[in-house]
PDB file of N, CA and C in Angstrom:
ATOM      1  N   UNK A   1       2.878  11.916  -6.490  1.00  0.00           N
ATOM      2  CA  UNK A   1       2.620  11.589  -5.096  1.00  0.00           C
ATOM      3  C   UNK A   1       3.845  10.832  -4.570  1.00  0.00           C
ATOM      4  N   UNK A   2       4.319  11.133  -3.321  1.00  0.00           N
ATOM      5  CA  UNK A   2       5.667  10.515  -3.021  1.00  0.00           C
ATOM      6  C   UNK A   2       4.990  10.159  -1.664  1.00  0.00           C
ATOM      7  N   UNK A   3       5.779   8.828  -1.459  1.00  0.00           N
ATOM      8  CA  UNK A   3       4.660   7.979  -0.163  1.00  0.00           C
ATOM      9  C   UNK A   3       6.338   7.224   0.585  1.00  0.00           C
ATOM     10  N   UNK A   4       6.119   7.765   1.786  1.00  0.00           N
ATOM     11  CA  UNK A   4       7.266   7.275   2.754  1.00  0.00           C
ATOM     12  C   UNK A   4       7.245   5.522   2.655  1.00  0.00           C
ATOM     13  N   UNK A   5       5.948   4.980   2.827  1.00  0.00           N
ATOM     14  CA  UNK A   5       6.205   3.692   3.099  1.00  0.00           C
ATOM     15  C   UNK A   5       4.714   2.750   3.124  1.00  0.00           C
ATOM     16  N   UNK A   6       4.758   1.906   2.807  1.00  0.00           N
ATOM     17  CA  UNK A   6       3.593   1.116   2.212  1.00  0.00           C
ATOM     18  C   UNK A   6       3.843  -0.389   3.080  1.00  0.00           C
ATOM     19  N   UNK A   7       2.676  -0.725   3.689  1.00  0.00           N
ATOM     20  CA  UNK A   7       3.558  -2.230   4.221  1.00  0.00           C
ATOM     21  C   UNK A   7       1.945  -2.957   4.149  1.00  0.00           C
ATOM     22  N   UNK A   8       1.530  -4.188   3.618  1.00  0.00           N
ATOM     23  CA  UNK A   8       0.848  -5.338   4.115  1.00  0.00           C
ATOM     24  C   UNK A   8       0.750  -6.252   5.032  1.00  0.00           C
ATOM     25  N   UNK A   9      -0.379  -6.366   5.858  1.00  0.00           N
ATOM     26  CA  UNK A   9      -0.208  -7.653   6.888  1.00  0.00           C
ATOM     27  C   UNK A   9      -1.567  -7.931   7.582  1.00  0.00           C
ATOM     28  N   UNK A  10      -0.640  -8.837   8.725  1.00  0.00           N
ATOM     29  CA  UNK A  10      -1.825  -9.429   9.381  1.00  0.00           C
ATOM     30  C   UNK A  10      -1.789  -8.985  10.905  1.00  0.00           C
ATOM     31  N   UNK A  11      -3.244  -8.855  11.559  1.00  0.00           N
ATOM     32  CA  UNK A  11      -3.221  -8.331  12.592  1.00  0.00           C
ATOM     33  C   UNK A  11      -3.505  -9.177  13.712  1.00  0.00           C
ATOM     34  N   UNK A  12      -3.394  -8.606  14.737  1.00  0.00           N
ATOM     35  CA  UNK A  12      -3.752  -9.215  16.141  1.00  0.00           C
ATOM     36  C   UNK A  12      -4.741  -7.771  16.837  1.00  0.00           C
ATOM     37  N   UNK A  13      -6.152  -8.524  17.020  1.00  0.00           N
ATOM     38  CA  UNK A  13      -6.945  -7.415  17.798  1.00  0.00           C
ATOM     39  C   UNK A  13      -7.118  -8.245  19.308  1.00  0.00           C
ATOM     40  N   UNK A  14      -7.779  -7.166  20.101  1.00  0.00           N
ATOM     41  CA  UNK A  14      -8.381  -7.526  21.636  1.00  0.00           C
ATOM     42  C   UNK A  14      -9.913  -7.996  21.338  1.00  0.00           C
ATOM     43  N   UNK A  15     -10.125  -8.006  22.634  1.00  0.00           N
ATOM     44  CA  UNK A  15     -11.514  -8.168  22.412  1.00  0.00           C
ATOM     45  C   UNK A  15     -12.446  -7.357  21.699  1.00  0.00           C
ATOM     46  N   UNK A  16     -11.935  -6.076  22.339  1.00  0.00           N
ATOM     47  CA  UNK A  16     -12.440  -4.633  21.579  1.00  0.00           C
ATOM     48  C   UNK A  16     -12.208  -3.979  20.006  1.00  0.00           C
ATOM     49  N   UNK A  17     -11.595  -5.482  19.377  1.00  0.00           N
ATOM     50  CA  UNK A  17     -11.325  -5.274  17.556  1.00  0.00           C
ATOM     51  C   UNK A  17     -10.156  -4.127  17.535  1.00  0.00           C
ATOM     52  N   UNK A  18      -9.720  -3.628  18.637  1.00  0.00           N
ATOM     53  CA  UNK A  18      -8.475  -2.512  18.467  1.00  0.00           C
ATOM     54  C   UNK A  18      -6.992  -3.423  17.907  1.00  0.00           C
ATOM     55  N   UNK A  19      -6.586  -3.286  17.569  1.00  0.00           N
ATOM     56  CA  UNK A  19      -5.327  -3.938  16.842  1.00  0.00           C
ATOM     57  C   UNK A  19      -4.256  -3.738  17.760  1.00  0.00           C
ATOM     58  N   UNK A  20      -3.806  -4.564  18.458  1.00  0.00           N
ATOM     59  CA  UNK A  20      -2.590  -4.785  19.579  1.00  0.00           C
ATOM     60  C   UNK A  20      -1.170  -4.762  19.008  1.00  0.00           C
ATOM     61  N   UNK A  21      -1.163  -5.704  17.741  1.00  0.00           N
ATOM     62  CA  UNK A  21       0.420  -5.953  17.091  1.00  0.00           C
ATOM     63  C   UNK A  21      -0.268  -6.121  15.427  1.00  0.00           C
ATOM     64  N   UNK A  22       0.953  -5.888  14.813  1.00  0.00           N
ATOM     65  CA  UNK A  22       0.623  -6.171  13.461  1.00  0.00           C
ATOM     66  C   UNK A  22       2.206  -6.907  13.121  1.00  0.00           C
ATOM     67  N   UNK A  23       1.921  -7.600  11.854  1.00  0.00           N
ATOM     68  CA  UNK A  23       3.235  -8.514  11.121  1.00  0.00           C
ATOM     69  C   UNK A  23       3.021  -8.204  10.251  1.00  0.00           C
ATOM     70  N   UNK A  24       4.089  -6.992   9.466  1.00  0.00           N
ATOM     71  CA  UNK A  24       4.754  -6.704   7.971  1.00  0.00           C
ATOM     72  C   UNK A  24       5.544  -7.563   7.444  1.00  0.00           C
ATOM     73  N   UNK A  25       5.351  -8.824   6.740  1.00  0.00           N
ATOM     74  CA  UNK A  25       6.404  -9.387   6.044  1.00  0.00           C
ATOM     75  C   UNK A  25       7.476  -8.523   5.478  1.00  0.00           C
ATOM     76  N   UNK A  26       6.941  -7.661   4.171  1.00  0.00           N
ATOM     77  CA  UNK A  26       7.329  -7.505   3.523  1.00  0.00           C
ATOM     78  C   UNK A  26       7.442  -5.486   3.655  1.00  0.00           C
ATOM     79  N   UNK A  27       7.742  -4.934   4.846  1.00  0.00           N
ATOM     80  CA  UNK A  27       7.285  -3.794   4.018  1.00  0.00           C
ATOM     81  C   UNK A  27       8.331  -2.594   2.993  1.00  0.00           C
ATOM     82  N   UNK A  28       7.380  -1.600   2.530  1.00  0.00           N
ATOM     83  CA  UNK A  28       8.060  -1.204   1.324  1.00  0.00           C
ATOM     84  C   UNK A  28       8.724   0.273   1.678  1.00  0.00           C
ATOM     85  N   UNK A  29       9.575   0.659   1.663  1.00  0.00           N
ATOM     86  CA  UNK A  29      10.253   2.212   1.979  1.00  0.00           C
ATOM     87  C   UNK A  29      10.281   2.941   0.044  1.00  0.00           C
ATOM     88  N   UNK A  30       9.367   3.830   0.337  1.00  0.00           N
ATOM     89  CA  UNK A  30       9.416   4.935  -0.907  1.00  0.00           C
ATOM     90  C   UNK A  30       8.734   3.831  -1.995  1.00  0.00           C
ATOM     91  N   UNK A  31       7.600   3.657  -1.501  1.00  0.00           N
ATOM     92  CA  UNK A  31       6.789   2.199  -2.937  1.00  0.00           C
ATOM     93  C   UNK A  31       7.172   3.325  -4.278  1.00  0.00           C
ATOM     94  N   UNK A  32       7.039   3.033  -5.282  1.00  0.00           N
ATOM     95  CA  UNK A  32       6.568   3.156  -6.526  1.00  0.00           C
ATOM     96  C   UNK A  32       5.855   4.053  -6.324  1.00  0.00           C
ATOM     97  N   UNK A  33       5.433   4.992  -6.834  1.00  0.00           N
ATOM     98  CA  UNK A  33       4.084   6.203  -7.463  1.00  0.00           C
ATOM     99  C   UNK A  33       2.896   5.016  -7.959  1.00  0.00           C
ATOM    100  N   UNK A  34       2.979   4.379  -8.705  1.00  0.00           N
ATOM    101  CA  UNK A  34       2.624   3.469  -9.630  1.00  0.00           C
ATOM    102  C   UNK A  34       1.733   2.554  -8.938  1.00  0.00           C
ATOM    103  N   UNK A  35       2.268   2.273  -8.191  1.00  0.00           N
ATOM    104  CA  UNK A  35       1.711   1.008  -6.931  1.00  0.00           C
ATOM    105  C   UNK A  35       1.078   1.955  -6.126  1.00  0.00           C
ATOM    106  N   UNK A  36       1.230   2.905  -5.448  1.00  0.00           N
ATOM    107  CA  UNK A  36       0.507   3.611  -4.120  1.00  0.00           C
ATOM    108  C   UNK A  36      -0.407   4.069  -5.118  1.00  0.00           C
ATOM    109  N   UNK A  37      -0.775   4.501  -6.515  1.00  0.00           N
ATOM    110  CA  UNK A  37      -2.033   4.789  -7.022  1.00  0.00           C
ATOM    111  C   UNK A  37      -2.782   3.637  -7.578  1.00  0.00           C
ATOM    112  N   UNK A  38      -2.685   2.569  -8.002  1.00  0.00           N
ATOM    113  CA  UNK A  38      -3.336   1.323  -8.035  1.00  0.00           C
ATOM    114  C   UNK A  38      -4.268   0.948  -6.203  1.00  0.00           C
ATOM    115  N   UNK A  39      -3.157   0.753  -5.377  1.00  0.00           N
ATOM    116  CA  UNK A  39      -3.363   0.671  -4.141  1.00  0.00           C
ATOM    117  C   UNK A  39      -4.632   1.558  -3.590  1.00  0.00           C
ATOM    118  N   UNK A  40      -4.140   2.876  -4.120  1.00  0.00           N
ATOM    119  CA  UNK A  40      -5.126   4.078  -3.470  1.00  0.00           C
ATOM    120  C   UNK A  40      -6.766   3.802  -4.213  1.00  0.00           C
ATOM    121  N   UNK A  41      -6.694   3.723  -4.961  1.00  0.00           N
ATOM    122  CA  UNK A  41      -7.835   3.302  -5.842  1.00  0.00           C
ATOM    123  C   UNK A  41      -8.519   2.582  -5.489  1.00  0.00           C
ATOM    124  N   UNK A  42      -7.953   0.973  -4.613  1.00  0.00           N
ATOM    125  CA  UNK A  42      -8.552  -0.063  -4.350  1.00  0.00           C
ATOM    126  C   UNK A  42      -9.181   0.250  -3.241  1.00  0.00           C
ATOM    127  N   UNK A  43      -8.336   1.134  -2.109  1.00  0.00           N
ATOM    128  CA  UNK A  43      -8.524   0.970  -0.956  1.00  0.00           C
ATOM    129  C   UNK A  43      -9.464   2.519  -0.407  1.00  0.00           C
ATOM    130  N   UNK A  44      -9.048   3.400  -1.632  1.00  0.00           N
ATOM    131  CA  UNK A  44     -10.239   4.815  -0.925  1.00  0.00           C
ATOM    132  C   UNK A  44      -8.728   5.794  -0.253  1.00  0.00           C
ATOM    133  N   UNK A  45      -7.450   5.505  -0.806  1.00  0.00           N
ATOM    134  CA  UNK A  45      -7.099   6.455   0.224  1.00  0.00           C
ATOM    135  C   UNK A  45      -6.295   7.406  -1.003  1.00  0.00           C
ATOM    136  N   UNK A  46      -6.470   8.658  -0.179  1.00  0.00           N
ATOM    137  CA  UNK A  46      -6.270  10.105  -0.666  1.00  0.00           C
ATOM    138  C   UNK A  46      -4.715  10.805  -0.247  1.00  0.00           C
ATOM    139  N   UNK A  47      -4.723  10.508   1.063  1.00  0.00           N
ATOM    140  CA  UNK A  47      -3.329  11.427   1.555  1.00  0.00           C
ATOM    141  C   UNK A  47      -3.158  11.181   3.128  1.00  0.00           C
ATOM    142  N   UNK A  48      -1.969  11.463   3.316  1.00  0.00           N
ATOM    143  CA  UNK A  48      -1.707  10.990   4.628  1.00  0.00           C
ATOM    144  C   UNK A  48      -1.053   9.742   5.304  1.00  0.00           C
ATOM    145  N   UNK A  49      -1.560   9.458   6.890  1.00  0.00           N
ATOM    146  CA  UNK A  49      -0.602   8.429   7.490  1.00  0.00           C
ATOM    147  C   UNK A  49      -1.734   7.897   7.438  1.00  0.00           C
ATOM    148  N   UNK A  50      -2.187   6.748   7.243  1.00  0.00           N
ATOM    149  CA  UNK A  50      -3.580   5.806   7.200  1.00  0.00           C
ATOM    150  C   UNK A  50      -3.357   3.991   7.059  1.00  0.00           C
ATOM    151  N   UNK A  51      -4.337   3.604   7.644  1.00  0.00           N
ATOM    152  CA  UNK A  51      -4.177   2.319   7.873  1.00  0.00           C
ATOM    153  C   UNK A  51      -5.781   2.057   7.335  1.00  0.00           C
ATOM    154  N   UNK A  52      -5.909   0.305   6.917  1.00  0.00           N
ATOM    155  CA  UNK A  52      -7.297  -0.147   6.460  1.00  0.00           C
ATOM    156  C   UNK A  52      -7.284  -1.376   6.601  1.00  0.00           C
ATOM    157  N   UNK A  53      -8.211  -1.885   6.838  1.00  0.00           N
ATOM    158  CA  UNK A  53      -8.887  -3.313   6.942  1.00  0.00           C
ATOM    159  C   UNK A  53      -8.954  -3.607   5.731  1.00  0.00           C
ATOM    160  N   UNK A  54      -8.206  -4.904   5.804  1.00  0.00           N
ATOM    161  CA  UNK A  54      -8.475  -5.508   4.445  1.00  0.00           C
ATOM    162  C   UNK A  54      -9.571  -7.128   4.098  1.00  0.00           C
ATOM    163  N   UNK A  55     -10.156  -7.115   3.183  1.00  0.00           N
ATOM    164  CA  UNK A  55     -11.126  -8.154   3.270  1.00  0.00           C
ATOM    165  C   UNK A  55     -10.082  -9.352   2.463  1.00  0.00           C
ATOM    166  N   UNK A  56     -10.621 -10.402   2.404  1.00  0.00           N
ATOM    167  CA  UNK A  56     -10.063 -11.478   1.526  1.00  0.00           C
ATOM    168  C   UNK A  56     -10.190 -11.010  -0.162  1.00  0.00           C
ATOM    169  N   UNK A  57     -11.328 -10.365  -0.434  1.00  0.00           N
ATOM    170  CA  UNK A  57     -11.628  -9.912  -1.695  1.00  0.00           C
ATOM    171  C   UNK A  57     -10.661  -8.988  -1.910  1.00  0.00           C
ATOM    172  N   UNK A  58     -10.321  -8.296  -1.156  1.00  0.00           N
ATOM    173  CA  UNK A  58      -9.352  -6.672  -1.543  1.00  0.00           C
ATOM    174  C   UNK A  58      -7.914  -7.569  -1.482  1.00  0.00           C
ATOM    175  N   UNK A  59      -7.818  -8.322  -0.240  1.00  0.00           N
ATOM    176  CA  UNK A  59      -6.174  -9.456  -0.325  1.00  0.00           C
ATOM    177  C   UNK A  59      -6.102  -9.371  -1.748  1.00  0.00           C
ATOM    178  N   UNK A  60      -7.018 -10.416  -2.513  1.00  0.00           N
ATOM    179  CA  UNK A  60      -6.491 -10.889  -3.854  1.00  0.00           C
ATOM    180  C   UNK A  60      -6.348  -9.666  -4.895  1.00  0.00           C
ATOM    181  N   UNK A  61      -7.354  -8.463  -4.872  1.00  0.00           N
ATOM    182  CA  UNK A  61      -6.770  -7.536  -5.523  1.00  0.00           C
ATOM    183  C   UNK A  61      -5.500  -6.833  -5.844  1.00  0.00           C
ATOM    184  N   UNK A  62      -4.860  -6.895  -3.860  1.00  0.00           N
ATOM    185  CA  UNK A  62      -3.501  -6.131  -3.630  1.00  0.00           C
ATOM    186  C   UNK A  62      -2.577  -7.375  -4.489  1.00  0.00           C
ATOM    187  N   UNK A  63      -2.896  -8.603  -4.243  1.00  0.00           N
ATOM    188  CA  UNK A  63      -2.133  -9.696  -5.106  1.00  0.00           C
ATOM    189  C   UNK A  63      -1.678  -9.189  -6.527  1.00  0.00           C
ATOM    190  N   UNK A  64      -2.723  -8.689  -7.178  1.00  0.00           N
ATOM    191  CA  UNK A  64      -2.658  -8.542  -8.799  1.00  0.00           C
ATOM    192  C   UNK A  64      -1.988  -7.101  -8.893  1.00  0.00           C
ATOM    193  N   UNK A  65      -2.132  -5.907  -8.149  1.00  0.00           N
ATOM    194  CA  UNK A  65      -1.642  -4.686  -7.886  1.00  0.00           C
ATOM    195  C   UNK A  65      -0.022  -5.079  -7.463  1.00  0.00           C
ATOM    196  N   UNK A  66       0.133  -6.056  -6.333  1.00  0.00           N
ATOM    197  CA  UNK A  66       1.406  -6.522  -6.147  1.00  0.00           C
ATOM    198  C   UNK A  66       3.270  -6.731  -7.487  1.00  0.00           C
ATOM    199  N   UNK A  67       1.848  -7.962  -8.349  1.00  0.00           N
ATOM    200  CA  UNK A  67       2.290  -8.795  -9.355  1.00  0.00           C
ATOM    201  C   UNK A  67       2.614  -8.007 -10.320  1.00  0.00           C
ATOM    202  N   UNK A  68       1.775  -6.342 -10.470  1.00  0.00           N
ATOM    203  CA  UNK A  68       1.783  -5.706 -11.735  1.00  0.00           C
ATOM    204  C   UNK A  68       3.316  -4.689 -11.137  1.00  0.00           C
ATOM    205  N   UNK A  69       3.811  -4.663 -10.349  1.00  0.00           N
ATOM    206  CA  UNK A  69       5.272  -3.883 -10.209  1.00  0.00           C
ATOM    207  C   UNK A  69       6.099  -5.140 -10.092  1.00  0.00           C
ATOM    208  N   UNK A  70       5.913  -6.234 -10.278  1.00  0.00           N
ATOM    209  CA  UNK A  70       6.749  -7.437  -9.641  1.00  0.00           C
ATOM    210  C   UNK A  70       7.515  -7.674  -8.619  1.00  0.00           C
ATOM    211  N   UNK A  71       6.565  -7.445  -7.627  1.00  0.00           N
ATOM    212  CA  UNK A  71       6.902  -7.468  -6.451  1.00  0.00           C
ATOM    213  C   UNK A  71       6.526  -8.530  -6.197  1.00  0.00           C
ATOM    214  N   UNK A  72       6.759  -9.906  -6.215  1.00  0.00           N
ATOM    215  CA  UNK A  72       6.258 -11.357  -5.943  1.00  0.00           C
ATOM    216  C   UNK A  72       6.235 -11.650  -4.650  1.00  0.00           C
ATOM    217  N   UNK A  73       7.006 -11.025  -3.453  1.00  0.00           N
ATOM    218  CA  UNK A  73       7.055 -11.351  -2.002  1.00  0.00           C
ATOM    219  C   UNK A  73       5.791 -10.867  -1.627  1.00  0.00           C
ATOM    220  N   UNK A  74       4.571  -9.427  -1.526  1.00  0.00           N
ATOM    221  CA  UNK A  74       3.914  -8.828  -1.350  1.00  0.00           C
ATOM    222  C   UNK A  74       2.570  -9.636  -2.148  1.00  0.00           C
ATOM    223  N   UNK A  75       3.018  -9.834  -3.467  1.00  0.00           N
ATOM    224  CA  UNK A  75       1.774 -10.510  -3.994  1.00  0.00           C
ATOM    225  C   UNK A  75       1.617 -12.085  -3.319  1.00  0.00           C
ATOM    226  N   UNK A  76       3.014 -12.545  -2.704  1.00  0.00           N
ATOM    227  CA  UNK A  76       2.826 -14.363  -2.732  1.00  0.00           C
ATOM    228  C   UNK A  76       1.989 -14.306  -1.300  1.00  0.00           C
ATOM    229  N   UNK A  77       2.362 -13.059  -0.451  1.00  0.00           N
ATOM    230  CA  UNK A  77       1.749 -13.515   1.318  1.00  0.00           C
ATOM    231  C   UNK A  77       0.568 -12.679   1.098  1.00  0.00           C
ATOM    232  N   UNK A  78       0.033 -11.900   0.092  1.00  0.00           N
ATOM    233  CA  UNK A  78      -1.344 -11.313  -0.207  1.00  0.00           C
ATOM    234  C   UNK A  78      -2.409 -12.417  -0.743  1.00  0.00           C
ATOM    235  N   UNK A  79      -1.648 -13.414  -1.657  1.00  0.00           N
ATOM    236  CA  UNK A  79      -2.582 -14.517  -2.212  1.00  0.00           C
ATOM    237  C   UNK A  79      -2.971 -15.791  -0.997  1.00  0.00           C
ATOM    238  N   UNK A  80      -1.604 -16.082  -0.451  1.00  0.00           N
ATOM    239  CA  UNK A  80      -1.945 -17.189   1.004  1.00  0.00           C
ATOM    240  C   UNK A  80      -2.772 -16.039   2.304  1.00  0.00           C
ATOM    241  N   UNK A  81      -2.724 -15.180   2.563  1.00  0.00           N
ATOM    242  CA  UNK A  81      -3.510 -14.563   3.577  1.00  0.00           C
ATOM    243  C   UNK A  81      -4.571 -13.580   3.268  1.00  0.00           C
ATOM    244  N   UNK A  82      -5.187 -13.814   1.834  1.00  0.00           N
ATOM    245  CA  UNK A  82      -6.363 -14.203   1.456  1.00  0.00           C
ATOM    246  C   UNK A  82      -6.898 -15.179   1.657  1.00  0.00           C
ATOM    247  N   UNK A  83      -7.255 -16.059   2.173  1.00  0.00           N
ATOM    248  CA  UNK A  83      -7.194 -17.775   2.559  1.00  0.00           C
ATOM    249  C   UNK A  83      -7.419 -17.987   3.908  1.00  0.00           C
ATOM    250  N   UNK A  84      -7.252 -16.982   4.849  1.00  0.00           N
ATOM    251  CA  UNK A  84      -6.362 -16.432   6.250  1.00  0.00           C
ATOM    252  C   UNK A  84      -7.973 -16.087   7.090  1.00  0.00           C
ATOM    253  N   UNK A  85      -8.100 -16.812   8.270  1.00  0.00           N
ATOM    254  CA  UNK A  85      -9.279 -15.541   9.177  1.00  0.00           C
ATOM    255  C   UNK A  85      -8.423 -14.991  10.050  1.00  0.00           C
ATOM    256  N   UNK A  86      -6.478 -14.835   9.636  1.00  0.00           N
ATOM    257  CA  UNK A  86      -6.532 -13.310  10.196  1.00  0.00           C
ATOM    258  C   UNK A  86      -6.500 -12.096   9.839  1.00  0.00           C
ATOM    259  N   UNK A  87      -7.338 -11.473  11.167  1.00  0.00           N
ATOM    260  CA  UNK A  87      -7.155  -9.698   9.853  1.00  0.00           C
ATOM    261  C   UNK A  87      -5.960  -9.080   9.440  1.00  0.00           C
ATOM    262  N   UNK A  88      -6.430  -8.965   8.178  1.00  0.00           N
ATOM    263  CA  UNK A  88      -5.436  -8.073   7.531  1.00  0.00           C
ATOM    264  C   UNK A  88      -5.126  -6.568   7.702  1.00  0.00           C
ATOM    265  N   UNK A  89      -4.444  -6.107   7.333  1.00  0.00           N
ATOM    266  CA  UNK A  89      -4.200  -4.705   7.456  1.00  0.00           C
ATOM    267  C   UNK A  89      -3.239  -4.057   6.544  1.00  0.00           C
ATOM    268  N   UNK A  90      -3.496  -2.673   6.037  1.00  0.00           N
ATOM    269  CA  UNK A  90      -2.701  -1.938   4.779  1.00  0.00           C
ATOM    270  C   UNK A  90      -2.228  -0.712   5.409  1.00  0.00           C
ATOM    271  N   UNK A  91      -1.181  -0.531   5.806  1.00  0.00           N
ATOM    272  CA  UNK A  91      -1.121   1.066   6.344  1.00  0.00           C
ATOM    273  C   UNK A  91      -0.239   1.834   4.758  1.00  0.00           C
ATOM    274  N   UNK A  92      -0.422   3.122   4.905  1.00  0.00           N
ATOM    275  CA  UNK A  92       0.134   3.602   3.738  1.00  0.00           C
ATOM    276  C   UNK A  92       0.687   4.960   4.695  1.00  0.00           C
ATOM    277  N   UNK A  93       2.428   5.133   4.429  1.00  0.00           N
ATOM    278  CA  UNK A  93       2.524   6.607   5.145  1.00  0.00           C
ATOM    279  C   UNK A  93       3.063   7.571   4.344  1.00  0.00           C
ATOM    280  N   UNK A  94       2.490   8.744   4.222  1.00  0.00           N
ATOM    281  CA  UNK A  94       2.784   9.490   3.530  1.00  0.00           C
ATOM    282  C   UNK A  94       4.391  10.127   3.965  1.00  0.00           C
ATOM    283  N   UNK A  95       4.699  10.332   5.311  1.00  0.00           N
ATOM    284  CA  UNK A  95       5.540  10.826   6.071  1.00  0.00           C
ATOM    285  C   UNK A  95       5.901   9.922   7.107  1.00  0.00           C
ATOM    286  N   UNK A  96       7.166  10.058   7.548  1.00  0.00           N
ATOM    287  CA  UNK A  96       7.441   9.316   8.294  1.00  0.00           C
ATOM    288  C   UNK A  96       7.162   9.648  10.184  1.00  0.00           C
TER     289      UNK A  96
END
């Protein structure tokens, strides 16, 4: 599986929960195989350009999924915004 780009963050919605802006600290161009199937696993995703809500419970998962490619920037703002009431968000793109 070859995946254009993988990024974590936090969101900004309206009133209407639609997501206005998002903040990628960290994001990833061409992740790992390795990581986008750990990732995919956690999160339910199969193929494609896709985005997901992330809970505080799934945060700390992507933490340990993070930590296991040693990616410490992705795991350190996954463990503090687990902690966070803002929403999170995972987009994964298959294509650019």
């Amino acid at each position: 599986m070859s995946t254009f780009a993988l990024a974590f963050g936090s969101a900004t919605k309206n009133r209407d929960q639609k997501i206005i802006e998002a903040f990628f600290p960290n994001p990833l161009l061409n992740p790992s195989d390795d990581l986008v199937a750990v990732i995919a696993a956690l999160v339910g995703y199969d193929n494609g350009n896709k985005e997901f809500t992330i809970t505080a419970q799934l945060a700390e998962q992507l933490a340990a999924a993070f930590n296991g490619v040693n990616d410490t920037k992705n795991a350190d703002f996954a463990i503090a915004a687990a902690k966070s009431a803002q929403p999170l968000i995972l987009v994964i793109l298959e294509t650019d």
